[in-house]
Protein backbone atom coordinates (compact mmCIF):
# COMPACT_ATOMS: atom_id res chain seq x y z
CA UNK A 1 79.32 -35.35 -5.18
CA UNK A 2 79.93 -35.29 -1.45
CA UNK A 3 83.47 -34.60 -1.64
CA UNK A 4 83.35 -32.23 -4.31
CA UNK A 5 81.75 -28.86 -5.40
CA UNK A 6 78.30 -29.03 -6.48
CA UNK A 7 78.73 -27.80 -10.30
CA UNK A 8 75.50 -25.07 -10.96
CA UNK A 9 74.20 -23.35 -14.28
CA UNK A 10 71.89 -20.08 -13.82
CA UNK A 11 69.44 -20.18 -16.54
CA UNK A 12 68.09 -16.90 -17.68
CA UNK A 13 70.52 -13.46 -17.16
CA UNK A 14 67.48 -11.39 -16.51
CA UNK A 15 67.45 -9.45 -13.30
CA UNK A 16 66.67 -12.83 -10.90
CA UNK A 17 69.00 -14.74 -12.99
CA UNK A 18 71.60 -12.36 -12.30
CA UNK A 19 70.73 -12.02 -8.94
CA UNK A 20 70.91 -15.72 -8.36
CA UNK A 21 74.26 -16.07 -10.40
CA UNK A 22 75.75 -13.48 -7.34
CA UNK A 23 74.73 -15.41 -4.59
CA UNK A 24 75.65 -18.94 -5.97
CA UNK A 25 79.50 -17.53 -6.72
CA UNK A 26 79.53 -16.33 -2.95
CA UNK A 27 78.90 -19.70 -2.28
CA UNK A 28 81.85 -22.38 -0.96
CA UNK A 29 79.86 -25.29 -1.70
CA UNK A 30 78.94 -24.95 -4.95
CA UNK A 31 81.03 -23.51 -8.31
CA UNK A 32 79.11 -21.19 -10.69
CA UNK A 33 79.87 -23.12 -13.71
CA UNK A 34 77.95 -21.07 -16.66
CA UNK A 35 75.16 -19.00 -17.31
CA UNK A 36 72.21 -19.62 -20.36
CA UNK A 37 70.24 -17.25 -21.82
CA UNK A 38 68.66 -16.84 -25.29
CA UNK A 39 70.36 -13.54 -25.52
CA UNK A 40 74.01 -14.01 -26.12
CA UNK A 41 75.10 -10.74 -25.27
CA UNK A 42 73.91 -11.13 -22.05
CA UNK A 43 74.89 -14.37 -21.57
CA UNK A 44 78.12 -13.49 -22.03
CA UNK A 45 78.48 -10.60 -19.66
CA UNK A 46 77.12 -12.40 -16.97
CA UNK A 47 78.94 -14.69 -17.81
CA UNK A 48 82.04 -12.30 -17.68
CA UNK A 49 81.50 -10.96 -14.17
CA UNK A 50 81.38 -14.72 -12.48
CA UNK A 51 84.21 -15.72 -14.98
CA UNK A 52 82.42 -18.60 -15.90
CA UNK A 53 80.87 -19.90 -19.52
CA UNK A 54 78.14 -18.81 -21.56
CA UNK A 55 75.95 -20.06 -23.73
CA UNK A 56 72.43 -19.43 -25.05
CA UNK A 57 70.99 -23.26 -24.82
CA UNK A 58 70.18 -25.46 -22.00
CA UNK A 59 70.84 -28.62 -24.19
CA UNK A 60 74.59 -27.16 -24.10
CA UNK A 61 75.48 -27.00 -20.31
CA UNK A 62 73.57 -31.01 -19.47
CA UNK A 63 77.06 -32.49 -19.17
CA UNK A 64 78.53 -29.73 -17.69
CA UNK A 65 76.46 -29.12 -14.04
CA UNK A 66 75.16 -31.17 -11.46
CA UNK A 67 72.28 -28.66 -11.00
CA UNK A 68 70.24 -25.44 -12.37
CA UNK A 69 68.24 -22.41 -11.30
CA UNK A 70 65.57 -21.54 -14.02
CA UNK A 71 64.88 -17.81 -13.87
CA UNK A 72 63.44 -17.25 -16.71
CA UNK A 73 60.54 -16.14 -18.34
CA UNK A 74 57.31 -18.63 -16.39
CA UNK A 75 56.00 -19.67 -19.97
CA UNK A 76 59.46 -21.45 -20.36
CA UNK A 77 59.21 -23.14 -16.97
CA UNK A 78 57.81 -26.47 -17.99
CA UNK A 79 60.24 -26.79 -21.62
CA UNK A 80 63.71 -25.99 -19.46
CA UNK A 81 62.55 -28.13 -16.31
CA UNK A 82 61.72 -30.73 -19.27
CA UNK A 83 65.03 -30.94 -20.60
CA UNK A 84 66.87 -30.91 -17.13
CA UNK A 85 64.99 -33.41 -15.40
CA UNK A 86 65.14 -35.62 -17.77
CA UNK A 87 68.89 -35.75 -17.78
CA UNK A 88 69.06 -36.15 -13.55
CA UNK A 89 70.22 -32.41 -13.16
CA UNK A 90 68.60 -30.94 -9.94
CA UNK A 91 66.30 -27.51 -10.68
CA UNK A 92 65.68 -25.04 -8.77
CA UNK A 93 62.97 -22.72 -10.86
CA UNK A 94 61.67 -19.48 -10.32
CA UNK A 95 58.27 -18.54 -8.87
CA UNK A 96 55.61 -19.21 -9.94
CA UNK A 97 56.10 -23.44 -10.79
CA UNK A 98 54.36 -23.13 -13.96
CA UNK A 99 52.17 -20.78 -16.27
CA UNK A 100 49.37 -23.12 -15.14
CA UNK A 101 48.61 -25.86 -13.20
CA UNK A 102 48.29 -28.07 -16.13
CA UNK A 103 52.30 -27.45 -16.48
CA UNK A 104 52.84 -27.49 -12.54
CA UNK A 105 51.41 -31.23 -13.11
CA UNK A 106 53.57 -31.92 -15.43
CA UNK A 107 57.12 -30.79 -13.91
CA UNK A 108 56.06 -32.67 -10.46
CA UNK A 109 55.07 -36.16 -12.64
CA UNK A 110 58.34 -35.41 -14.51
CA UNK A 111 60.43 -34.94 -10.81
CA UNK A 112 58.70 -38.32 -9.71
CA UNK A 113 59.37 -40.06 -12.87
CA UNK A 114 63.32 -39.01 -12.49
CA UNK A 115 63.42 -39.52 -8.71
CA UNK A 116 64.84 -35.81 -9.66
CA UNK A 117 65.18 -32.82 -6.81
CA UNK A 118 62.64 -29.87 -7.90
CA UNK A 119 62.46 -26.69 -6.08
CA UNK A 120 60.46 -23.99 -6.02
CA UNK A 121 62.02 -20.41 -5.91
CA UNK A 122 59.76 -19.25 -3.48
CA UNK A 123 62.47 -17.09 -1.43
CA UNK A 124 59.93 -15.03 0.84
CA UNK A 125 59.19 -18.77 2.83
CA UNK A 126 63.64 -18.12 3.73
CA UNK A 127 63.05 -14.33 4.99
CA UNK A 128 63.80 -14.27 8.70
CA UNK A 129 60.64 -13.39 9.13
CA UNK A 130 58.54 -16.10 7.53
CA UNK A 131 61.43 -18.35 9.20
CA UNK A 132 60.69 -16.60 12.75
CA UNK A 133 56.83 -17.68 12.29
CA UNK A 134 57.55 -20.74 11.47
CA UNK A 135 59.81 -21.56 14.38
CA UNK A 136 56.72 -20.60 16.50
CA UNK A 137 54.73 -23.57 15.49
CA UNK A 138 51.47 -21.22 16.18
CA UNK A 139 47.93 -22.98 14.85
CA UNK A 140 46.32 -19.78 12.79
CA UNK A 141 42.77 -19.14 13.04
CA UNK A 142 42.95 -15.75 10.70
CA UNK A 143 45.71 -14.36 8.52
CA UNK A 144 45.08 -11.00 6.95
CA UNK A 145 48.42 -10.56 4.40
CA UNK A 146 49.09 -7.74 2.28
CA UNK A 147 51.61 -7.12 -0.54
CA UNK A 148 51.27 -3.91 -2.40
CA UNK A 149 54.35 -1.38 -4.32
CA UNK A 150 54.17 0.99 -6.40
CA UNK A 151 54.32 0.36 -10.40
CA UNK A 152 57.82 -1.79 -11.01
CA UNK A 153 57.84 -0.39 -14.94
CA UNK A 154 59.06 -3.91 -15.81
CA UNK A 155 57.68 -6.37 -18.33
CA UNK A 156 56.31 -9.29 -16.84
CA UNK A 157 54.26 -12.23 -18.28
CA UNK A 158 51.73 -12.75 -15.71
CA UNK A 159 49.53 -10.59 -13.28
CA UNK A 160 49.84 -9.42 -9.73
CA UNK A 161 48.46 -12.72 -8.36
CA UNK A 162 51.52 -15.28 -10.13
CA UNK A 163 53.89 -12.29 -9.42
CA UNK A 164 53.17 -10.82 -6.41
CA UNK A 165 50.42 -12.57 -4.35
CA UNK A 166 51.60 -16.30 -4.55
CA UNK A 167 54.62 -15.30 -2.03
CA UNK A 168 51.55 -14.86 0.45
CA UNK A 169 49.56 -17.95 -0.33
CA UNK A 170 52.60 -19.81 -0.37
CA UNK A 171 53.50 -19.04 3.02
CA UNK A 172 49.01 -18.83 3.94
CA UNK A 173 49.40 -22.28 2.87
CA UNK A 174 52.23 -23.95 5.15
CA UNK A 175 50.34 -22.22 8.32
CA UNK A 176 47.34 -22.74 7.14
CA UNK A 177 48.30 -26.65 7.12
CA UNK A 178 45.46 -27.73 5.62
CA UNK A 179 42.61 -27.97 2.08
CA UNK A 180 40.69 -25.27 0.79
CA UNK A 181 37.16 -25.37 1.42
CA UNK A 182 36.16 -22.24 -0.99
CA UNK A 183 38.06 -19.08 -2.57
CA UNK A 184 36.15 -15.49 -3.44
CA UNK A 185 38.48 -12.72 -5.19
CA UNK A 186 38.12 -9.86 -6.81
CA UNK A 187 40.50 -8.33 -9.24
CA UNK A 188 40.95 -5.25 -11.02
CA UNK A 189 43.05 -4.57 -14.53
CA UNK A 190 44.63 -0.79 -15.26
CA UNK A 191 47.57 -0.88 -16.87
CA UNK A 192 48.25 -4.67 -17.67
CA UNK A 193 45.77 -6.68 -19.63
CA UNK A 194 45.92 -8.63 -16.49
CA UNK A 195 45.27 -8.18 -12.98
CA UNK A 196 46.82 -5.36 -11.21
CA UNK A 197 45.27 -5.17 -7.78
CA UNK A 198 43.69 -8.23 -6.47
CA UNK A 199 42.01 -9.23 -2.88
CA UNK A 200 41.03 -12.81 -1.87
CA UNK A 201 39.47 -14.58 0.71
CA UNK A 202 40.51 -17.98 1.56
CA UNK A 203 38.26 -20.83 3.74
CA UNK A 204 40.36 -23.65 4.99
CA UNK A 205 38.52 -26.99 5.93
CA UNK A 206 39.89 -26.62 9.93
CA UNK A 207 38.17 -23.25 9.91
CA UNK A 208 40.86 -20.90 9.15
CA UNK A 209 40.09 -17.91 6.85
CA UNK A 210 42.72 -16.07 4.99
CA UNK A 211 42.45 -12.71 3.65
CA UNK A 212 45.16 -11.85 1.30
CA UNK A 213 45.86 -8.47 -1.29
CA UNK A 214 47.97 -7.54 -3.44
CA UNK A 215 49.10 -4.61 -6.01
CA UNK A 216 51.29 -3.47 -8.10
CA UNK A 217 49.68 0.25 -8.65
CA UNK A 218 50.14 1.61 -4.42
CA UNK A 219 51.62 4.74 -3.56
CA UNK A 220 54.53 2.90 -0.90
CA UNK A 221 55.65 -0.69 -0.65
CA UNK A 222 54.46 -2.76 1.98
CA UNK A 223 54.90 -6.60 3.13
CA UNK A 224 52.98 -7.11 6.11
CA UNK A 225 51.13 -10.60 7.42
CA UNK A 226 49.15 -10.64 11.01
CA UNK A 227 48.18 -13.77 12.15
CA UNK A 228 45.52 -14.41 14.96
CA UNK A 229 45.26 -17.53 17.06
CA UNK A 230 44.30 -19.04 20.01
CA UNK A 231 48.03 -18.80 21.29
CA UNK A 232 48.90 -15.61 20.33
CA UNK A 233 48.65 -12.46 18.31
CA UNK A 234 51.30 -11.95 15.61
CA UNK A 235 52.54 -9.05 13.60
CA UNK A 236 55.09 -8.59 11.24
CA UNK A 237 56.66 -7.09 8.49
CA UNK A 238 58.92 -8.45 5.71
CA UNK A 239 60.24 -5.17 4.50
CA UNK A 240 61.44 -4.22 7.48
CA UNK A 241 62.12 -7.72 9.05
CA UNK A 242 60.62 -7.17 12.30
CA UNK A 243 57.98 -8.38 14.78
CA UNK A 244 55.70 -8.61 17.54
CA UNK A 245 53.86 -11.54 19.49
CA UNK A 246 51.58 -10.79 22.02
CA UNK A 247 50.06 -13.86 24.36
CA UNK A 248 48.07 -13.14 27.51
CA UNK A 249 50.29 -12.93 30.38
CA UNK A 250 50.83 -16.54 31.74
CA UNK A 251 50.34 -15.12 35.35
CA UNK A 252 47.00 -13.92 34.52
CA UNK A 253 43.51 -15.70 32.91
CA UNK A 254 42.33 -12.36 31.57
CA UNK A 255 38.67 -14.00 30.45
CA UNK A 256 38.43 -15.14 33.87
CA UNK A 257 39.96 -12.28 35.53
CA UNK A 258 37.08 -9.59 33.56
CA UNK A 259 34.72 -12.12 34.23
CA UNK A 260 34.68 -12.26 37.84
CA UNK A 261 35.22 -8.34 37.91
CA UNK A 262 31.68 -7.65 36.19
CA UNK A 263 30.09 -10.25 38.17
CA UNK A 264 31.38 -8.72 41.46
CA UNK A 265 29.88 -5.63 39.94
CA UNK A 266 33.17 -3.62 39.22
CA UNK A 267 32.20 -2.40 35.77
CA UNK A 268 34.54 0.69 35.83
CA UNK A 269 37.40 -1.52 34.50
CA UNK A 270 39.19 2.04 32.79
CA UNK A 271 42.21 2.13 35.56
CA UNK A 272 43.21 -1.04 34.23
CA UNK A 273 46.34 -0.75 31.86
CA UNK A 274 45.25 -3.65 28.87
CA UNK A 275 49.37 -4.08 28.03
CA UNK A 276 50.01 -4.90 31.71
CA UNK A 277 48.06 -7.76 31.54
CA UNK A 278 49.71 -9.16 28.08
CA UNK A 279 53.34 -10.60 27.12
CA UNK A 280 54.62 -8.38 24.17
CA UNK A 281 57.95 -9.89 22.66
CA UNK A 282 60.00 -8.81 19.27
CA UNK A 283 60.65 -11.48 17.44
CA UNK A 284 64.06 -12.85 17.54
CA UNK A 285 64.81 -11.86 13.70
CA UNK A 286 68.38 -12.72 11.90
CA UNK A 287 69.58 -10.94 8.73
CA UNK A 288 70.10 -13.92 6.51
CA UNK A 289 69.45 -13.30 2.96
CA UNK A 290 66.63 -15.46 1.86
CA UNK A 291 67.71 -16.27 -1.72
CA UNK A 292 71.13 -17.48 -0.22
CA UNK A 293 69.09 -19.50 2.67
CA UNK A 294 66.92 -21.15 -0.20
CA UNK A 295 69.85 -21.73 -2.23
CA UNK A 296 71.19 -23.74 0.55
CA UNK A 297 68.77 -25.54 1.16
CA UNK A 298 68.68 -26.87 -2.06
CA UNK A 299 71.63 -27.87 -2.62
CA UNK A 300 71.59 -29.88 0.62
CA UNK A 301 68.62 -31.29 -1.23
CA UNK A 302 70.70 -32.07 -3.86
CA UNK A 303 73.71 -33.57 -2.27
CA UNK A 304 71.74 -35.29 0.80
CA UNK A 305 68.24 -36.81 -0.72
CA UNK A 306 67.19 -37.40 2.38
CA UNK A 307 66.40 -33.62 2.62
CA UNK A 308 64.21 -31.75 1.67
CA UNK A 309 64.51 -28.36 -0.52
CA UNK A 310 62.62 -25.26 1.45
CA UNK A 311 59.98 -25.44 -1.16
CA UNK A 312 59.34 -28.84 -2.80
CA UNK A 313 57.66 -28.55 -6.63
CA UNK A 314 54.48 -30.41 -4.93
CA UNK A 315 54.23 -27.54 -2.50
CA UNK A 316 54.88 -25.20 -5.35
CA UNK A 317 52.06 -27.05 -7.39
CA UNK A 318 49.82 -26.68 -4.00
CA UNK A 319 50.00 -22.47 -4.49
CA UNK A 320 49.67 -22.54 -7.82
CA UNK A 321 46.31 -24.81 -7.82
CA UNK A 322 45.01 -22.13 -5.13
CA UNK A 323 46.31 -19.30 -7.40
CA UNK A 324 44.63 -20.77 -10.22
CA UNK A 325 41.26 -21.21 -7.70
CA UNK A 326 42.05 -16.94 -7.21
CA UNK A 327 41.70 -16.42 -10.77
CA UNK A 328 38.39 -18.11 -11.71
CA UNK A 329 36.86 -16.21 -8.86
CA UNK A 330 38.64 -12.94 -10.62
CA UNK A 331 37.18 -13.70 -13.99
CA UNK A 332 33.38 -14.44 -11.79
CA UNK A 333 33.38 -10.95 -10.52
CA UNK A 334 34.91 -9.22 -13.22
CA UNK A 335 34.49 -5.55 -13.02
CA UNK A 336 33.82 -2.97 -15.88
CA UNK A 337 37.16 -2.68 -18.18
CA UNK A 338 36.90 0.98 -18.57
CA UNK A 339 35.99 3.92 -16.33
CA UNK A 340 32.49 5.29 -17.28
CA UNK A 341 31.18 1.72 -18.98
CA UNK A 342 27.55 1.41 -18.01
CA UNK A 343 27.03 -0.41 -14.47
């Protein structure tokens, strides 16, 4: 496979299927070979655009690709994973892992049983800015993340937390770096039978607390994470793929230096300009798209097994166990369904 392209079916010609279908034929490594979706019609013209086949059943494309992307509805996850990993094709599938943890546990036994590569489409750990963090190697103390948008008037199978929150623990999770101690959320449902707006709080065991929200009912998008350490201060924002690190100046112990200025009785500490005593950097951002960047990735994975995929299925298991662990403490504190029910 070294010396030749990687052959790749998208599964699912929804609006991530076709999404991933675009970046995959911009690729040199790899050839777009079809596209599968239960809907032939727009299997077909997906199919069309890539000028590669179509066809409405998984079963049909096992001989034909070396690896998949499942983008499909999550309920399907497990049955399509199923089928591929069985047969030694690579997957790549969609955020969330599973519609449950139950069937997380199942595709990871499945990938070990196979010695099969599974990956987890969880694209926001490939933004620049998740990828900037991460190059910083900071030890997080408190992470306060929030992910809210307006209405997307799209169907969708599961609630804000599987759709919209589990980018955030995902990425709480790898800085985190380490178990959950205890989980307390609060949810609300308006125009979904399931959770719209949701807020958690998560205790690591090493002491770090997480507070994550998100919605799907705001009045403006927003992606934002600011994470507090011992290091450094850090603020940024996906959306606009920017941020800022602030440290104490190395040239100055600023406990100390306050310190000895109250001691010595200078209290009148107001002439003293706080930023002058800090080291404020931007963050050295790129502009790689992450769905291209996770593609990659995986099909190094797939090619070289001594690599790893940016997301592995266990570490896509790991945020859907604390997802699942965000949803039992929704359904503890579960408000009033309707406005004007007794308190």
């Amino acid at each position: 496979m070294q010396n030749t392209k990687i052959r790749v079916a998208v599964v699912g010609a929804g609006k991530m299927g076709t999404i991933h279908a675009k970046v995959y034929d911009q690729m040199p490594q790899c050839e777009l070979a079809a596209v599968v979706d239960i809907d032939a019609q727009k299997a077909r013209r997906l199919a069309e655009q890539h000028q590669c086949q179509a066809f409405t059943d998984g079963a049909d494309v096992l001989d034909k690709v070396d690896a998949v992307t499942v983008a499909t509805p999550t309920v399907t996850h497990l049955g399509l994973a199923k089928t591929f990993i069985k047969n030694k094709i690579a997957v790549l599938v969609e955020k969330p892992l599973a519609a449950n943890v139950r069937e997380g546990k199942k595709i990871v036994a499945l990938a070990k049983k196979y010695d099969s590569v599974v990956a987890v489409g969880h694209s926001e750990r490939c933004n620049p800015v998740a990828q900037a963090i991460k190059r910083l190697d900071i030890q997080p103390k408190f992470i306060d993340a929030n992910r809210i948008s307006p209405y997307p008037f799209r169907s969708t199978d599961v609630g804000v937390v599987l759709d919209v929150m589990i980018h955030d623990i995902d990425i709480i999770l790898s800085l985190a770096a380490s178990k959950i101690k205890k989980v307390d959320a609060v949810g609300v449902s308006v125009v979904e039978e399931k959770e719209d707006i949701c807020n958690a709080r998560i205790i690591f065991e090493n002491g770090c607390i997480a507070n994550v929200t998100a919605s799907r009912l705001a009045l403006k998008t927003e992606r934002k994470v600011r994470v507090f350490s011992r290091q450094a201060y850090l603020s940024v924002d996906y959306l606009r793929k920017s941020g800022i690190l602030i440290k104490a100046d190395p040239n100055i112990n600023v406990v100390k230096w306050i310190q000895e200025h109250k001691e010595a009785g200078n209290l009148d500490l107001t002439a003293v300009n706080w930023p002058d005593m800090l080291h404020i950097e931007q963050l050295d951002i790129d502009d790689k798209e992450p769905l291209r960047l996770e593609q990659e990735a995986f099909l190094r994975a797939v090619t070289d097994r001594a690599r790893r995929p940016e997301v592995s299925a266990e570490e896509g298991l790991a945020a859907l166990e604390c997802a699942e662990k965000i949803l039992v403490s929704v359904r503890k504190h579960k408000w009033k369904e309707r406005i004007g029910d007794d308190v």
